[in-house]
Every structure is written in C-alpha cells, then in structure tokens.
Protein backbone atom coordinates (compact mmCIF):
# COMPACT_ATOMS: atom_id res chain seq x y z
CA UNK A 1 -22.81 3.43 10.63
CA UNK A 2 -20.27 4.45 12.90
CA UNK A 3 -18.80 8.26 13.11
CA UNK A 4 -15.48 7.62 12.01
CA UNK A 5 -14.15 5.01 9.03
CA UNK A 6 -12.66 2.18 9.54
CA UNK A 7 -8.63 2.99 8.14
CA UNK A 8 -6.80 0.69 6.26
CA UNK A 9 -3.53 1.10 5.13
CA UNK A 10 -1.20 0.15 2.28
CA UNK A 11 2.11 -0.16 3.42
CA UNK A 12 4.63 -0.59 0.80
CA UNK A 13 5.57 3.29 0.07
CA UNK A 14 2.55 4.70 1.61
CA UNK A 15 3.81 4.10 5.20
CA UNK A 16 7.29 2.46 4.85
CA UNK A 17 10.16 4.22 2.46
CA UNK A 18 10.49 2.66 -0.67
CA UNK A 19 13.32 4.64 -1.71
CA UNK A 20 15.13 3.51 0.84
CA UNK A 21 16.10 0.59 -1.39
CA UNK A 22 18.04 2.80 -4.03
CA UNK A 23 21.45 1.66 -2.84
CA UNK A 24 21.02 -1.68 -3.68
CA UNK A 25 19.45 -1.03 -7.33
CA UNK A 26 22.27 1.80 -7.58
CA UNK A 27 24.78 -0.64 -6.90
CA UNK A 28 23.80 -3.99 -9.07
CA UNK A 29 22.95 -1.74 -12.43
CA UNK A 30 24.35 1.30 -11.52
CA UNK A 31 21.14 3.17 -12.50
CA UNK A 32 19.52 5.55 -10.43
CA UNK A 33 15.78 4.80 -11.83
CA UNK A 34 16.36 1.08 -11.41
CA UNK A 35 14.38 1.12 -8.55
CA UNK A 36 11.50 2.62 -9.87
CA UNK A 37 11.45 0.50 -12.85
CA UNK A 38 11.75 -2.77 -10.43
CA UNK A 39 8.46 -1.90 -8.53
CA UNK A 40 6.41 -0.93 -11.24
CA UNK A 41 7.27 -3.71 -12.97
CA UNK A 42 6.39 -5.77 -9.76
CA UNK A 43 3.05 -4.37 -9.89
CA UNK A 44 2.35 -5.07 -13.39
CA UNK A 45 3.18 -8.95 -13.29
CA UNK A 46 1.23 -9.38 -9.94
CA UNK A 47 -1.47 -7.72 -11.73
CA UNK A 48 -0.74 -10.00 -14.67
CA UNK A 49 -0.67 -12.98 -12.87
CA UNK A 50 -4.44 -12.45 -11.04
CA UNK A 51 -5.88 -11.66 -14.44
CA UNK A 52 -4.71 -15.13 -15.56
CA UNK A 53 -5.73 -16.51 -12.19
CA UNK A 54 -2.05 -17.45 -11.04
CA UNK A 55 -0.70 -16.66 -7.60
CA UNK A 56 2.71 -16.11 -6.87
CA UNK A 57 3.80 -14.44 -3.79
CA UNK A 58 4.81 -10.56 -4.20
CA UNK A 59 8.71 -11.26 -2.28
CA UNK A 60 8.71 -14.12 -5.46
CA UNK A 61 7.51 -11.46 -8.27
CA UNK A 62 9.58 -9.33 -7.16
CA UNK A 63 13.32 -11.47 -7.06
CA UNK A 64 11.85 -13.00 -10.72
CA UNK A 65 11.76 -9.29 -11.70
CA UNK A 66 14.86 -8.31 -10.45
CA UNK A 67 16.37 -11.03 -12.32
CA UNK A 68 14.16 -9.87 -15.95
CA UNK A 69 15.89 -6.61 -15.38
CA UNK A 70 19.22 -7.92 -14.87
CA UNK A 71 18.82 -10.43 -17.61
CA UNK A 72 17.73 -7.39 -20.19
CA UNK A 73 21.22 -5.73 -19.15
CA UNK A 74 23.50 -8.34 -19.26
CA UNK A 75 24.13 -8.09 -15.77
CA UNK A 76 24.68 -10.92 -13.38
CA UNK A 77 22.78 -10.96 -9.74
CA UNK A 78 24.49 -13.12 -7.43
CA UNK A 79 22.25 -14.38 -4.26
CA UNK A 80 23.99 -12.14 -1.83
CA UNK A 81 22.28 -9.21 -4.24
CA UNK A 82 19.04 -11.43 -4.01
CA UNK A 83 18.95 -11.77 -0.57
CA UNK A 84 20.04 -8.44 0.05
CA UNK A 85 16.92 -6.90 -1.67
CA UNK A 86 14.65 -9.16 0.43
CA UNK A 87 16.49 -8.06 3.42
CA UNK A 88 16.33 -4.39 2.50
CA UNK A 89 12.71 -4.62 1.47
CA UNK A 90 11.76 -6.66 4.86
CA UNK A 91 13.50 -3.39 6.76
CA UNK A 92 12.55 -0.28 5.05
CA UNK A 93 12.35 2.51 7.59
CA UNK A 94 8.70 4.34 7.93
CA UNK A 95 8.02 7.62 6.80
CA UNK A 96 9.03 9.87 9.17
CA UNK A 97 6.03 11.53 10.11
CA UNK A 98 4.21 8.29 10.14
CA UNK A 99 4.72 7.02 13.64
CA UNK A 100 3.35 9.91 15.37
CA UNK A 101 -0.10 10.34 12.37
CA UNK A 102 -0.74 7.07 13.49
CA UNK A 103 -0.49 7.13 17.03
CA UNK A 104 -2.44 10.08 17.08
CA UNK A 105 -5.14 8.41 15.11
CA UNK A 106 -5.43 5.39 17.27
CA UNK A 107 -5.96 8.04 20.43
CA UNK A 108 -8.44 9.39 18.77
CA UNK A 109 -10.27 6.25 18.58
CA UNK A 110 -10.24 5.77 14.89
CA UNK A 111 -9.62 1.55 13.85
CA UNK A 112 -6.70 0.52 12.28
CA UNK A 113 -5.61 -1.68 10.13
CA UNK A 114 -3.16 -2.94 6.83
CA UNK A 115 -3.69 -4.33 3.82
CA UNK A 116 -1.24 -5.34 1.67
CA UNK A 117 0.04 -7.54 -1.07
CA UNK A 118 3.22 -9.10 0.91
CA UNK A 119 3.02 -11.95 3.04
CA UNK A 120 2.16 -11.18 6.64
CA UNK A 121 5.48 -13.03 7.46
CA UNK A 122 6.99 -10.03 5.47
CA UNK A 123 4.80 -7.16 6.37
CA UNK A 124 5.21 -8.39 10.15
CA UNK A 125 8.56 -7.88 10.20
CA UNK A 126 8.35 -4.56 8.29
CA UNK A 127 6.16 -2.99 10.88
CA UNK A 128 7.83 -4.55 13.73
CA UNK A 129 11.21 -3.19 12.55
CA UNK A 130 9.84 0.50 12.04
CA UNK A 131 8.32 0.16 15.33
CA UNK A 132 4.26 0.17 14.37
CA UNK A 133 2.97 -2.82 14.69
CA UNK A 134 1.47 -2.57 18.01
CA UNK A 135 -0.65 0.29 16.76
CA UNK A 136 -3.02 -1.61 14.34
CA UNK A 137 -5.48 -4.24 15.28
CA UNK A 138 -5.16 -7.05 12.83
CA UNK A 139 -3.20 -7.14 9.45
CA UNK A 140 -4.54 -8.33 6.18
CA UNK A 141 -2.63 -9.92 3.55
CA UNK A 142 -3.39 -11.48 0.13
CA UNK A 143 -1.19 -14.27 0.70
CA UNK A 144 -3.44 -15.34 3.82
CA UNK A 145 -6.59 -15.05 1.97
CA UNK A 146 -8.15 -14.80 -1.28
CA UNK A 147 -4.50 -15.35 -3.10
CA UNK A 148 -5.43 -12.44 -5.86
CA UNK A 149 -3.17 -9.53 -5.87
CA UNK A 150 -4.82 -5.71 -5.54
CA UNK A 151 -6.62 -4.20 -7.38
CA UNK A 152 -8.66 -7.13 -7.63
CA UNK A 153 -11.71 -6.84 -5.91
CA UNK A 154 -11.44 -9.79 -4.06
CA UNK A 155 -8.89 -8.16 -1.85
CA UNK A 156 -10.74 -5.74 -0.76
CA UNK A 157 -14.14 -7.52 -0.59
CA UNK A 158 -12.46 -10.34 2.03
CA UNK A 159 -11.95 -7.50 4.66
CA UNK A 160 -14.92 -6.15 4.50
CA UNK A 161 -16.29 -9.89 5.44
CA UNK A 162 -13.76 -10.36 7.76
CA UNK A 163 -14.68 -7.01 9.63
CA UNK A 164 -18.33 -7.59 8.84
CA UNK A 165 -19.03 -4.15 7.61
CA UNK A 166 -20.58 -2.85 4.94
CA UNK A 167 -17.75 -1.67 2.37
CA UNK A 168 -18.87 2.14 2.42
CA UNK A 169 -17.53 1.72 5.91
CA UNK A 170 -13.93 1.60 5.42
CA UNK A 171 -11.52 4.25 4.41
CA UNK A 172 -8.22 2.47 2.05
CA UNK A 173 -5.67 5.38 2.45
CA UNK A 174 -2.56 4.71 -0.17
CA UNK A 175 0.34 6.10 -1.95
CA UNK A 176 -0.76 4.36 -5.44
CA UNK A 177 -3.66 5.25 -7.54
CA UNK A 178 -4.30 1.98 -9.10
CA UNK A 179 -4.87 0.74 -5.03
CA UNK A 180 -7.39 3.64 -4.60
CA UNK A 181 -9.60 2.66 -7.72
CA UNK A 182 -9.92 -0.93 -6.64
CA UNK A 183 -10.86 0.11 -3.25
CA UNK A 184 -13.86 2.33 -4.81
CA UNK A 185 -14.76 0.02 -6.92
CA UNK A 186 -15.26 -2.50 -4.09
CA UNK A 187 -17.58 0.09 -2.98
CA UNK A 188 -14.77 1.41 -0.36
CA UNK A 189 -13.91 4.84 0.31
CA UNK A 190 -10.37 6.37 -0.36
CA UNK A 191 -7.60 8.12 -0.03
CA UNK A 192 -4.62 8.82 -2.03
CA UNK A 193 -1.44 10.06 0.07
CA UNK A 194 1.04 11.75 -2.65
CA UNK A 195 4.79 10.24 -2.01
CA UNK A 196 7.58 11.22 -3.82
CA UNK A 197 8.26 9.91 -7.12
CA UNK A 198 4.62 9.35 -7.65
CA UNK A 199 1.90 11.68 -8.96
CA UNK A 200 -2.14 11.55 -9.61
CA UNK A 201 -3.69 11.27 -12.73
CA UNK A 202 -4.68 14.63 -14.67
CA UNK A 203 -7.97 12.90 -14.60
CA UNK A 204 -9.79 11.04 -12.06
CA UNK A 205 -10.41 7.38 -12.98
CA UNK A 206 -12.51 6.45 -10.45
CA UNK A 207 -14.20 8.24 -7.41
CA UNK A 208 -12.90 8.79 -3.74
CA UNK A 209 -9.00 9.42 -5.29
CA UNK A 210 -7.84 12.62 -3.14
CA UNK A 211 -4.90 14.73 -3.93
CA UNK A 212 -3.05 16.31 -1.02
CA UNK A 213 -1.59 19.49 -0.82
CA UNK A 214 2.25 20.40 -1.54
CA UNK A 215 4.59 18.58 -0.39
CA UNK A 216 5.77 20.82 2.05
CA UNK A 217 3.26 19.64 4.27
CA UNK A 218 4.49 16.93 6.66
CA UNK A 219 1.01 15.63 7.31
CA UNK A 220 -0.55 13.70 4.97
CA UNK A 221 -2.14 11.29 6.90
CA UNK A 222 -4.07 13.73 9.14
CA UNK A 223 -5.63 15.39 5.63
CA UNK A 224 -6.40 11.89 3.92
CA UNK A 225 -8.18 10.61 7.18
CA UNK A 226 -10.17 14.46 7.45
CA UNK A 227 -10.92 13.35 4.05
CA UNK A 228 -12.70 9.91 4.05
CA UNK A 229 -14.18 10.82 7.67
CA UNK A 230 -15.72 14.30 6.14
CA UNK A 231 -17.46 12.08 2.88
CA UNK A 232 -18.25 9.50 6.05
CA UNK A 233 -19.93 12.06 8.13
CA UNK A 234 -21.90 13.46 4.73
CA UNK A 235 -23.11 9.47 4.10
CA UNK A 236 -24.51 9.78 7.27
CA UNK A 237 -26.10 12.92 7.25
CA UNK A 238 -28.19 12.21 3.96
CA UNK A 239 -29.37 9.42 5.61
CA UNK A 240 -30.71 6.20 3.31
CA UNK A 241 -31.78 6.32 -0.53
C-alpha cells in the first residue's frame, strides 16, 4: 500500500464553478434558483435512469431537463438557449483556488485523476479551458465505460480495475454527498469539499464523508487530501486483520 492515496476528483462543482451558469437560467425563467433546481434535477434522472438500467448521456439529461423545467413554466427554450447552456457548461471557470491545490499536489507526488459523469469529450474541454488538464494523469468517464451514472458502484469499481488497486487505495474527493457514499461503499475512501449552495447531512450516511471548516478558508483541497492520506497512513499502520 503506497504512502499517499490515489486522488480522484469530481469535477462538476467540486473543481469547476457551477454557479457560473446562473446567467443563463436567470435569463430564460428569470429565477434566481433555476439553476439549482436544473442540476439537482439532473442528478435525480441520471440516477433514475441507472436504476432502470438506461443510459443516456449527462449533456442529454441535462438539455431534456432544461426543457421539463421550461415546459412546467410555460416558457419556450429556443436552441440558441440550448446550445448556450451546453456551451456555458463545457466552459465553466475553476474554482479559484483550485489551480494552484492541485499543482501543489501533483509536486508533492500525490496521483491524480477525474471521475466524472460527463463525457470525456465534455470534461476535456472543461479542463482544458480552465487550464488543468495537463495536471492529471488519465480521466475517467462513465460514458467511456461501464455506461451507469454515480453513485452506482460500477463507476467506481471500473477505476479501481483500471488502476489495478485495491479500492481502499483511492481517495474520491467531491463537492456532493451522494458521490462520497458511493465511493465508500465501493470500499473507497472520501472526501467531501463543502461548495457554496451545498451543505452535509446532520447525519452521516455512510463512512469517510468529511466536513471542512468555514468557508473562510480558501483551501479545501489541501484539508480533504490531509484527510484521506491521515485515515491512509492509519490503514497502514494497523497493519492486516
């Protein structure tokens, strides 16, 4: 077992900013929580969709969702609004401190890598446009894969083959809870980095979920890797059995 986990990353909202797409939702229904309603009614029908054992691509969830929304309203989305939420969600800037926690990691040795629910068409040219991509050493995406949106296990499971690790090996650090419970329950460890507009559970569903420290503190990164490579270093120390 090596010293320090293996990271991988969520990227939607954990290292790119979601709420950079507000302008767009602000301007189609004129709703400030639009936005918020969109995504987490993106995750639900992905999740929706693997239960029933469908696959549908997360940029074509999403756009069908969009469209719900609209529909519920009475509003009408032309595809200049479509294709300007693709565009928007292909582009969203990184977190600002995110650049720098990363490169730092990486020259500290420490593995990196993504996992995410887009297609790596999509997730390539979100990391490429906020400037990161060079700084992780492969990219892992559902749509390449096993076809079975997170949390299902078999997300998590395939990089851990891929990698050829054992699971207890790798450290998932993400901005959504229901991302840190499949991870554990695929026998990973994880982290939970606390974004704005999100918030953990009064009580813990599953184990591993970490809750940072206030807000005020810029680096969230540097405390959720301390804390999968501290419960690493413990694994180690107790030794088998």
């Amino acid at each position: 077992m090596s010293e320090r986990p293996i990271i991988v990353f969520d990227v939607n909202e954990n290292l790119l900013d979601l709420d950079s797409l507000n302008p767009v939702f602000a301007r189609i229904f004129n709703d400030t929580a639009a936005m918020r309603l969109w995504f987490a009614d993106l995750i639900l029908y992905s999740e929706a969709l693997t239960i029933a054992g469908v696959y549908v691509p997360f940029t074509d969830i999403g756009a069908a969702v969009q469209q719900m929304l609209a529909d519920a309203r009475g509003i009408k989305v032309s595809d200049v609004d479509a294709a300007e939420l693709t565009d928007r969600f292909a582009t969203m800037p990184p977190h600002p401190e995110v650049p720098a926690a990363l490169r730092r990691l990486r020259d500290h040795g420490f593995r990196l890598f993504t996992l995410t629910d887009n297609t790596l068409g999509i997730s390539g040219r979100q990391l490429e446009h906020g400037g990161i991509i060079d700084l992780f050493e492969r990219r892992f995406g559902v749509d390449e894969t096993v076809k079975r949106h997170k949390p299902a296990p078999q997300a998590y499971q395939s990089v851990a083959a891929a990698l050829e690790v054992d699971p207890g090996e790798i450290c998932l650090i993400a901005s959504h809870v229901w991302d840190t419970i499949g991870a554990s329950a695929a026998g990973w460890q994880a982290a939970l980095i606390l974004r704005e507009g999100n918030a953990p559970p009064s009580r813990r569903p599953a184990a591993g979920l970490h809750r940072p420290g206030p807000r005020r503190d810029r680096r969230p990164a540097d405390r959720a890797v301390h804390h999968c490579g501290k419960r690493q270093l413990t694994r180690a120390s107790a030794g088998p059995g």
